[in-house]
C-alpha atoms as a PDB file:
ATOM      1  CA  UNK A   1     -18.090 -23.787 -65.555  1.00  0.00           C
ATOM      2  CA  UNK A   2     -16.340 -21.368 -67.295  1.00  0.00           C
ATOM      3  CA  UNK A   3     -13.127 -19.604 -65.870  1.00  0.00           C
ATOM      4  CA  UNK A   4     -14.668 -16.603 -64.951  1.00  0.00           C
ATOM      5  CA  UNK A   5     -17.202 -17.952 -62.557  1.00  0.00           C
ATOM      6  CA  UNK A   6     -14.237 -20.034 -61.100  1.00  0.00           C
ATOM      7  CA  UNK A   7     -12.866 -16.347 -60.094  1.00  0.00           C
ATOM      8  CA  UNK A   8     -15.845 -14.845 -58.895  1.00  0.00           C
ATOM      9  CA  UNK A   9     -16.775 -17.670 -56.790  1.00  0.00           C
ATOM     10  CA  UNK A  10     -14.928 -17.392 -52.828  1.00  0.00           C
ATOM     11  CA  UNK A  11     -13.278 -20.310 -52.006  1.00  0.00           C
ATOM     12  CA  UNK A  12     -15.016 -21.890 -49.233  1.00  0.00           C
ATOM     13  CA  UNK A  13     -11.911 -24.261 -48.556  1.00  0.00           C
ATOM     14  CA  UNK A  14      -7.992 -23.502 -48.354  1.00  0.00           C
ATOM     15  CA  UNK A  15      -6.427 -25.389 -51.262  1.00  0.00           C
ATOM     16  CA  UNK A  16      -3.974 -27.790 -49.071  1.00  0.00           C
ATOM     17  CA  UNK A  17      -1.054 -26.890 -50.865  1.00  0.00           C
ATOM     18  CA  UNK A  18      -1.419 -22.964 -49.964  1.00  0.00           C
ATOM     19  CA  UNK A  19      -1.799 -23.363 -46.248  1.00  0.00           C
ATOM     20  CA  UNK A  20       1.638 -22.913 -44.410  1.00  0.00           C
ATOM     21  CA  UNK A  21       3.561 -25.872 -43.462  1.00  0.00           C
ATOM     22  CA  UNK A  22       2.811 -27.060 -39.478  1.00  0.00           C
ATOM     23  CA  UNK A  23       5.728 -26.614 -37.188  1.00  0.00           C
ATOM     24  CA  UNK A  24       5.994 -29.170 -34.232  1.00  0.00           C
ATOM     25  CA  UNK A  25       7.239 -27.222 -31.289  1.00  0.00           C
ATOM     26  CA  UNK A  26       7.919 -28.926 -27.937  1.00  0.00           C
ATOM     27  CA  UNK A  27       6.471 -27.793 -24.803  1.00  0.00           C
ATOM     28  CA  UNK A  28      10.181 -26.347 -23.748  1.00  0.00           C
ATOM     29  CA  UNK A  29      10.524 -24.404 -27.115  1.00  0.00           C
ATOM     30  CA  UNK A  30       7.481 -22.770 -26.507  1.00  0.00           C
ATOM     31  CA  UNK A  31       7.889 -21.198 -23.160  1.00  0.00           C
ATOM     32  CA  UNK A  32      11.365 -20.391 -24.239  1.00  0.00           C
ATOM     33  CA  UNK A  33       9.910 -18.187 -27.185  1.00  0.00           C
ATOM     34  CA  UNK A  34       6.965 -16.621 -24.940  1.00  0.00           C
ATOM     35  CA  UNK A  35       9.576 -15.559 -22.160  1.00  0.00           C
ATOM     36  CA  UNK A  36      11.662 -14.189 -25.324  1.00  0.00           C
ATOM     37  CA  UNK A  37       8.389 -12.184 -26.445  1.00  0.00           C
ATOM     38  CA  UNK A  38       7.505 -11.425 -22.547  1.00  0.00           C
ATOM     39  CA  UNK A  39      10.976  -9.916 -22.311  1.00  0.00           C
ATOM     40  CA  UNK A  40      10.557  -7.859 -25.413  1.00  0.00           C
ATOM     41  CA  UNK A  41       7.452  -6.822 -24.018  1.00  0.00           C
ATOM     42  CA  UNK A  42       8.562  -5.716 -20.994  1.00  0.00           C
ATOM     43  CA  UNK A  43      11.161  -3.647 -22.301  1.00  0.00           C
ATOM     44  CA  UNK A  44       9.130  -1.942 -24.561  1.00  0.00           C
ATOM     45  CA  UNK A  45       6.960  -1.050 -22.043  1.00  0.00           C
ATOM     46  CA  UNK A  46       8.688   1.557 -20.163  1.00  0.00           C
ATOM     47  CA  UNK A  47       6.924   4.779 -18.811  1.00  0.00           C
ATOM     48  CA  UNK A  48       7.655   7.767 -21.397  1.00  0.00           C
ATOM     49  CA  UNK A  49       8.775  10.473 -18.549  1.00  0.00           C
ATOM     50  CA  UNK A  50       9.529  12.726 -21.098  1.00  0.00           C
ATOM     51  CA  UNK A  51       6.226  12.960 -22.661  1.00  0.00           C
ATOM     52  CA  UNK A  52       4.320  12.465 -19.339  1.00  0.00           C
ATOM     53  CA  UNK A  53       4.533  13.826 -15.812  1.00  0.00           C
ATOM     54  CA  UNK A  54       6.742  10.509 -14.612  1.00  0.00           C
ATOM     55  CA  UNK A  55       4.267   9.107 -12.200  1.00  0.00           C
ATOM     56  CA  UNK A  56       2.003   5.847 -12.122  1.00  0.00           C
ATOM     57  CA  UNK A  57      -0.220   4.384  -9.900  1.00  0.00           C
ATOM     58  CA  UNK A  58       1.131   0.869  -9.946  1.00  0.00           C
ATOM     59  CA  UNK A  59       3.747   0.328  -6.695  1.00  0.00           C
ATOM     60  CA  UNK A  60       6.137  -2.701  -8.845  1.00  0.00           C
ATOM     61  CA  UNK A  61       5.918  -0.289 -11.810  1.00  0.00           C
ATOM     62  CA  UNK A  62       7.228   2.873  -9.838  1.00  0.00           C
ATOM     63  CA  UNK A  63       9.578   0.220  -7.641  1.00  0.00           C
ATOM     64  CA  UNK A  64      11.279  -1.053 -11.331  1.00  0.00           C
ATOM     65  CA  UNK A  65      11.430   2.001 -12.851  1.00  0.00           C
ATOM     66  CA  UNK A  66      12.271   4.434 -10.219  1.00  0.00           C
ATOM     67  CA  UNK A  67       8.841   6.420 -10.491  1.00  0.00           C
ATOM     68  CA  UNK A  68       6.942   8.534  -8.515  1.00  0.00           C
ATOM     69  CA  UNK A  69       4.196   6.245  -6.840  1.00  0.00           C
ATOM     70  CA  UNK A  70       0.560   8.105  -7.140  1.00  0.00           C
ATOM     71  CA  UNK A  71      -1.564   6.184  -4.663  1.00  0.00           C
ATOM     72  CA  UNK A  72      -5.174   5.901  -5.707  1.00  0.00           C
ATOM     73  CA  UNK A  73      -7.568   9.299  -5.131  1.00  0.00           C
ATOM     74  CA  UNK A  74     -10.733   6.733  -4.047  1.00  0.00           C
ATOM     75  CA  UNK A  75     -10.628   4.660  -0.853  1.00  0.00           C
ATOM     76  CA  UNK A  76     -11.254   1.196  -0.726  1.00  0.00           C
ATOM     77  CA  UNK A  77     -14.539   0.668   0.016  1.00  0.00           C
ATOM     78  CA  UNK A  78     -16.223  -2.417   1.644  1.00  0.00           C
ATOM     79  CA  UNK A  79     -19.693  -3.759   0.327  1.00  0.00           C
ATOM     80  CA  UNK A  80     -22.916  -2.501   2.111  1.00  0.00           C
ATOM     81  CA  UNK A  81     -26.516  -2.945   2.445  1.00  0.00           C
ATOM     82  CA  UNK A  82     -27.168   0.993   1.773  1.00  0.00           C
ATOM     83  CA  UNK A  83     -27.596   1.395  -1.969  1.00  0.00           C
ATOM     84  CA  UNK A  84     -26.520   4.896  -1.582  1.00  0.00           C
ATOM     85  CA  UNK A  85     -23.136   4.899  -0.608  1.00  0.00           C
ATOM     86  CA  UNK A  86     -20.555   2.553   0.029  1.00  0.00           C
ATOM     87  CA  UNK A  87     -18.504   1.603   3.405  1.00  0.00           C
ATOM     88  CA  UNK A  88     -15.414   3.128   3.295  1.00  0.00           C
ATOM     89  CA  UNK A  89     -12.741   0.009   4.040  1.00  0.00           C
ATOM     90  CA  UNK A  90      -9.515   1.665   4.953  1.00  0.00           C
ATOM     91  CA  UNK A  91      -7.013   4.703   5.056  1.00  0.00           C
ATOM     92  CA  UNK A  92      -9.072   7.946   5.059  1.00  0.00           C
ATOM     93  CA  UNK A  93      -8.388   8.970   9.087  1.00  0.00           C
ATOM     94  CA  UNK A  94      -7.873  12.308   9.484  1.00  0.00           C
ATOM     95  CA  UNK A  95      -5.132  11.352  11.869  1.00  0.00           C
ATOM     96  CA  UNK A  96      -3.623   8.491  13.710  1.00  0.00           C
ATOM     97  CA  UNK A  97      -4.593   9.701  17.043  1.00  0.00           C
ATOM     98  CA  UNK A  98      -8.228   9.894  15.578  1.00  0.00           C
ATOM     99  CA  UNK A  99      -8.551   6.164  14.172  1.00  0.00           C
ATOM    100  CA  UNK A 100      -8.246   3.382  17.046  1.00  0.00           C
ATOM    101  CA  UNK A 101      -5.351   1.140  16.188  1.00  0.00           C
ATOM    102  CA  UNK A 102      -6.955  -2.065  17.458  1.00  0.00           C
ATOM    103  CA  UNK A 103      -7.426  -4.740  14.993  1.00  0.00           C
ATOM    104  CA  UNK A 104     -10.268  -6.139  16.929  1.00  0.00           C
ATOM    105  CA  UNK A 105     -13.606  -4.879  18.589  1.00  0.00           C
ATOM    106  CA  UNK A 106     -13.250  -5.549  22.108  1.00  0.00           C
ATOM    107  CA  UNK A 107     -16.230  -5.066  24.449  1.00  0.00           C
ATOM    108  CA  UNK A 108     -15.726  -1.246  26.519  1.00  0.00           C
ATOM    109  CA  UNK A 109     -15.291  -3.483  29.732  1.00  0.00           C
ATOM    110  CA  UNK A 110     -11.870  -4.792  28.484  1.00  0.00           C
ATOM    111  CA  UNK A 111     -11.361  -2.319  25.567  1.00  0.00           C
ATOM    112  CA  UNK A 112      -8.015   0.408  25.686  1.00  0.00           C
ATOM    113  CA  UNK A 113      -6.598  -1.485  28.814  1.00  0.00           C
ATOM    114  CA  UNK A 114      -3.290  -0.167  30.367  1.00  0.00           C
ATOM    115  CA  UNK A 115      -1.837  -2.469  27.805  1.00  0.00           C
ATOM    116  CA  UNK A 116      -3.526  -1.875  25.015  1.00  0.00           C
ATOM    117  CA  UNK A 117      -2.909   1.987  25.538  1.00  0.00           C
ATOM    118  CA  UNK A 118       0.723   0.849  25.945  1.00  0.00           C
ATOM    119  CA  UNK A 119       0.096  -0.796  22.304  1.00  0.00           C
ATOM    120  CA  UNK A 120      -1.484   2.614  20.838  1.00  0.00           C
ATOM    121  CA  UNK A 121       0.941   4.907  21.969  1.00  0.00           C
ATOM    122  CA  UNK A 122       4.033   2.426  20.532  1.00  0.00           C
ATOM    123  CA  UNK A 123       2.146   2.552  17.066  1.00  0.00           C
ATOM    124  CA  UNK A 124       1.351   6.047  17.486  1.00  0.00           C
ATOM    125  CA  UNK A 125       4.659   6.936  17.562  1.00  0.00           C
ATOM    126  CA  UNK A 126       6.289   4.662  15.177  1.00  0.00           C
ATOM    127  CA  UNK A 127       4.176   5.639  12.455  1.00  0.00           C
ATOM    128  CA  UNK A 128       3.955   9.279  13.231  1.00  0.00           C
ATOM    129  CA  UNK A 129       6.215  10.994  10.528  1.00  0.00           C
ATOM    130  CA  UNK A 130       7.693  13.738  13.486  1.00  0.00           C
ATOM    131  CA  UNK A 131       7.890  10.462  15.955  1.00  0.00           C
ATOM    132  CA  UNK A 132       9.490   7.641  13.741  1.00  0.00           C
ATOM    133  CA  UNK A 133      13.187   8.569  14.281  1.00  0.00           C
ATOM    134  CA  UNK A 134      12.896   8.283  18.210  1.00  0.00           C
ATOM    135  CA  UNK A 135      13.610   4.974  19.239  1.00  0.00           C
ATOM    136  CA  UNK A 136      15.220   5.419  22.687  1.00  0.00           C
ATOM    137  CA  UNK A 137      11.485   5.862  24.289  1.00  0.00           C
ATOM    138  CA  UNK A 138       9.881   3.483  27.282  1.00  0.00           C
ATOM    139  CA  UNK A 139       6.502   3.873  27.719  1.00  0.00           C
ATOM    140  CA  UNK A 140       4.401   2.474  30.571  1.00  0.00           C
ATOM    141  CA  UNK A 141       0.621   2.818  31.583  1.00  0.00           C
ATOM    142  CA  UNK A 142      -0.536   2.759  34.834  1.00  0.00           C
ATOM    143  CA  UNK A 143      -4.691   3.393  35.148  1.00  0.00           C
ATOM    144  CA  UNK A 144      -4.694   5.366  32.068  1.00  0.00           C
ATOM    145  CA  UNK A 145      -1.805   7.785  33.071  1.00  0.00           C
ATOM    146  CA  UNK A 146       1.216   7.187  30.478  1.00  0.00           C
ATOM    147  CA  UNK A 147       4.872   7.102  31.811  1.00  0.00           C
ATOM    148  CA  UNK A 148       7.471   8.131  29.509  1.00  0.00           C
ATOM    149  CA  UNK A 149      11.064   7.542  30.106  1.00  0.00           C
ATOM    150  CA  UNK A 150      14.584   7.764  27.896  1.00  0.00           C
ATOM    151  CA  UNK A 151      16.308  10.128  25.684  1.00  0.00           C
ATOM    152  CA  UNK A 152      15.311  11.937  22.497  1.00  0.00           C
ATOM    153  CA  UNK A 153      17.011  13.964  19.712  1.00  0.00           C
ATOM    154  CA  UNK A 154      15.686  17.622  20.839  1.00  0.00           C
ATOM    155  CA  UNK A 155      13.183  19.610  23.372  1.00  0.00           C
ATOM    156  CA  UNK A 156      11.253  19.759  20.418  1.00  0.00           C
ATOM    157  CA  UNK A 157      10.408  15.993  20.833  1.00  0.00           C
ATOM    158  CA  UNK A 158       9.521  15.867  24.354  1.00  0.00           C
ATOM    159  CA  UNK A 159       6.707  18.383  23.548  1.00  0.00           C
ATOM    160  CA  UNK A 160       5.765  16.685  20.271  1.00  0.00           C
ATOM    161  CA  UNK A 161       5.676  13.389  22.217  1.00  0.00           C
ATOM    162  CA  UNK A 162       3.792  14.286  25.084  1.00  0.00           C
ATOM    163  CA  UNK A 163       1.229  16.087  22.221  1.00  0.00           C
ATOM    164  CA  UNK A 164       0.870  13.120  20.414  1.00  0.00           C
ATOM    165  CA  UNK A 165       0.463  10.985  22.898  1.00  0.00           C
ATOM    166  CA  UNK A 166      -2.128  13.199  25.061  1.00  0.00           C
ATOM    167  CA  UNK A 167      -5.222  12.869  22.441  1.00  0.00           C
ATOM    168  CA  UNK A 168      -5.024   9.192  22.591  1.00  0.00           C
ATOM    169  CA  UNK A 169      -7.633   7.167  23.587  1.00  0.00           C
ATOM    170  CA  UNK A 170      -7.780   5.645  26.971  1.00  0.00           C
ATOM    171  CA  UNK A 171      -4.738   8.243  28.327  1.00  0.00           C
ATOM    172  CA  UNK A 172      -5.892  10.248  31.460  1.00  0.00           C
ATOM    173  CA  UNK A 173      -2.471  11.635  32.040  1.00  0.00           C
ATOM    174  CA  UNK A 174       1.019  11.870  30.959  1.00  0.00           C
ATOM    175  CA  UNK A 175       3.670  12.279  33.420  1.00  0.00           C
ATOM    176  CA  UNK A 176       6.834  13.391  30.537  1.00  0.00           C
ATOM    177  CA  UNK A 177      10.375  12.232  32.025  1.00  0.00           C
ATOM    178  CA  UNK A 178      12.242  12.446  28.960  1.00  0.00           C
ATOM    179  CA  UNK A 179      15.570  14.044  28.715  1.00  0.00           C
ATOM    180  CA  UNK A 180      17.614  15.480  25.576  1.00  0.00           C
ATOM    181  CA  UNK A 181      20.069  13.277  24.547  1.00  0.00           C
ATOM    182  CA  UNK A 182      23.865  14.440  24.698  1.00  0.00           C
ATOM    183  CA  UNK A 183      25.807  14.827  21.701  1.00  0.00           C
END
C-alpha cells in the first residue's frame, strides 16, 4: 500500500495514542461539578425584561425573579368520552356565587344544609376580592335564612355583603345586622 491510499482510506479505529487520556472522577466530584454547571445555568437563564414584555407563565419563575405571573389562556380540561370536546376540569366560573363550593356531590335530600350554606357563604366571602378584608363577620343559618352579625369597615360593605351573599345557593333570606365599625 502506497502512502496515498493510507490517506484516502478513513480510519475505522482511533489510534490509542490520539484518544484523550480517561479521568477517574468520584461520585462526589461529579455532583459537585453538575451543581457548578446547574448554577451557571441558572444564572444565565434569567428572563430578558428589556427585550420582552417581563411576564412568564411559570409561578417559581415569576416568584424568583419578581415577574409578572401570566396564568394559562386554556382551562384544564378533564378526559371525556365525547370526541368532540373536552370536559372542562377547573377555574372558568363566571363567578363564585355561580359555581357550588362543595367538594363533594351530596344527594338534594342532604345537599346545601343550614351548615353547608354556613360553609358557602364563609368561602364566599373570603375569596371575594370586595369581601376578603372583612373579618369581624358571624354568620349563622337557620332554614335557609342567613344571620349576619359584627362590624365592618363601611356601609358600603353591609350592602356588598348582603349582595353577595343573597344569590347563593340554598339562602331564602338574609336578615343584615351588621353595623359600621368606629374609628
Amino acid at each position: 500500500m502506497c502512502a496515498q491510499e493510507q490517506k484516502r482510506r478513513p480510519k475505522t479505529k482511533p489510534d490509542p495514542a490520539e484518544e484523550a487520556p480517561t479521568v477517574e472522577l468520584s461520585l462526589e466530584e461529579m455532583d459537585e461539578v453538575t451543581e457548578e454547571l446547574n448554577r451557571e445555568q441558572d444564572a444565565t437563564a434569567l428572563i430578558d425584561t428589556q427585550h420582552t414584555d417581563g411576564s412568564t407563565t411559570n409561578p417559581s419563575e415569576a416568584v424568583e425573579q419578581g415577574l409578572v405571573y401570566t396564568p394559562p389562556h386554556d382551562p384544564p380540561v378533564l378526559p371525556s368520552d365525547d370526541l368532540q370536546g373536552a370536559e372542562v376540569g377547573a377555574g372558568f366560573a363566571p363567578s363564585m356565587e355561580a359555581s357550588n363550593p362543595d367538594r363533594e356531590r351530596l344527594p338534594p335530600r342532604v345537599d346545601n344544609n343550614d351548615l353547608d350554606v354556613e360553609d358557602d357563604i364563609i368561602a364566599a366571602l373570603r375569596f371575594n376580592s370586595e369581601t376578603a378584608h372583612l373579618h369581624n363577620i358571624n354568620v349563622a343559618v337557620q332554614d335557609g335564612v342567613a344571620h349576619l352579625h359584627g362590624t365592618v369597615v363601611s356601609q358600603d360593605d353591609i350592602g356588598i355583603v348582603e349582595y353577595l351573599i343573597r344569590d347563593l345557593d340554598g339562602v331564602t333570606d338574609v336578615i343584615n345586622q351588621l353595623q359600621v365599625a368606629e374609628a
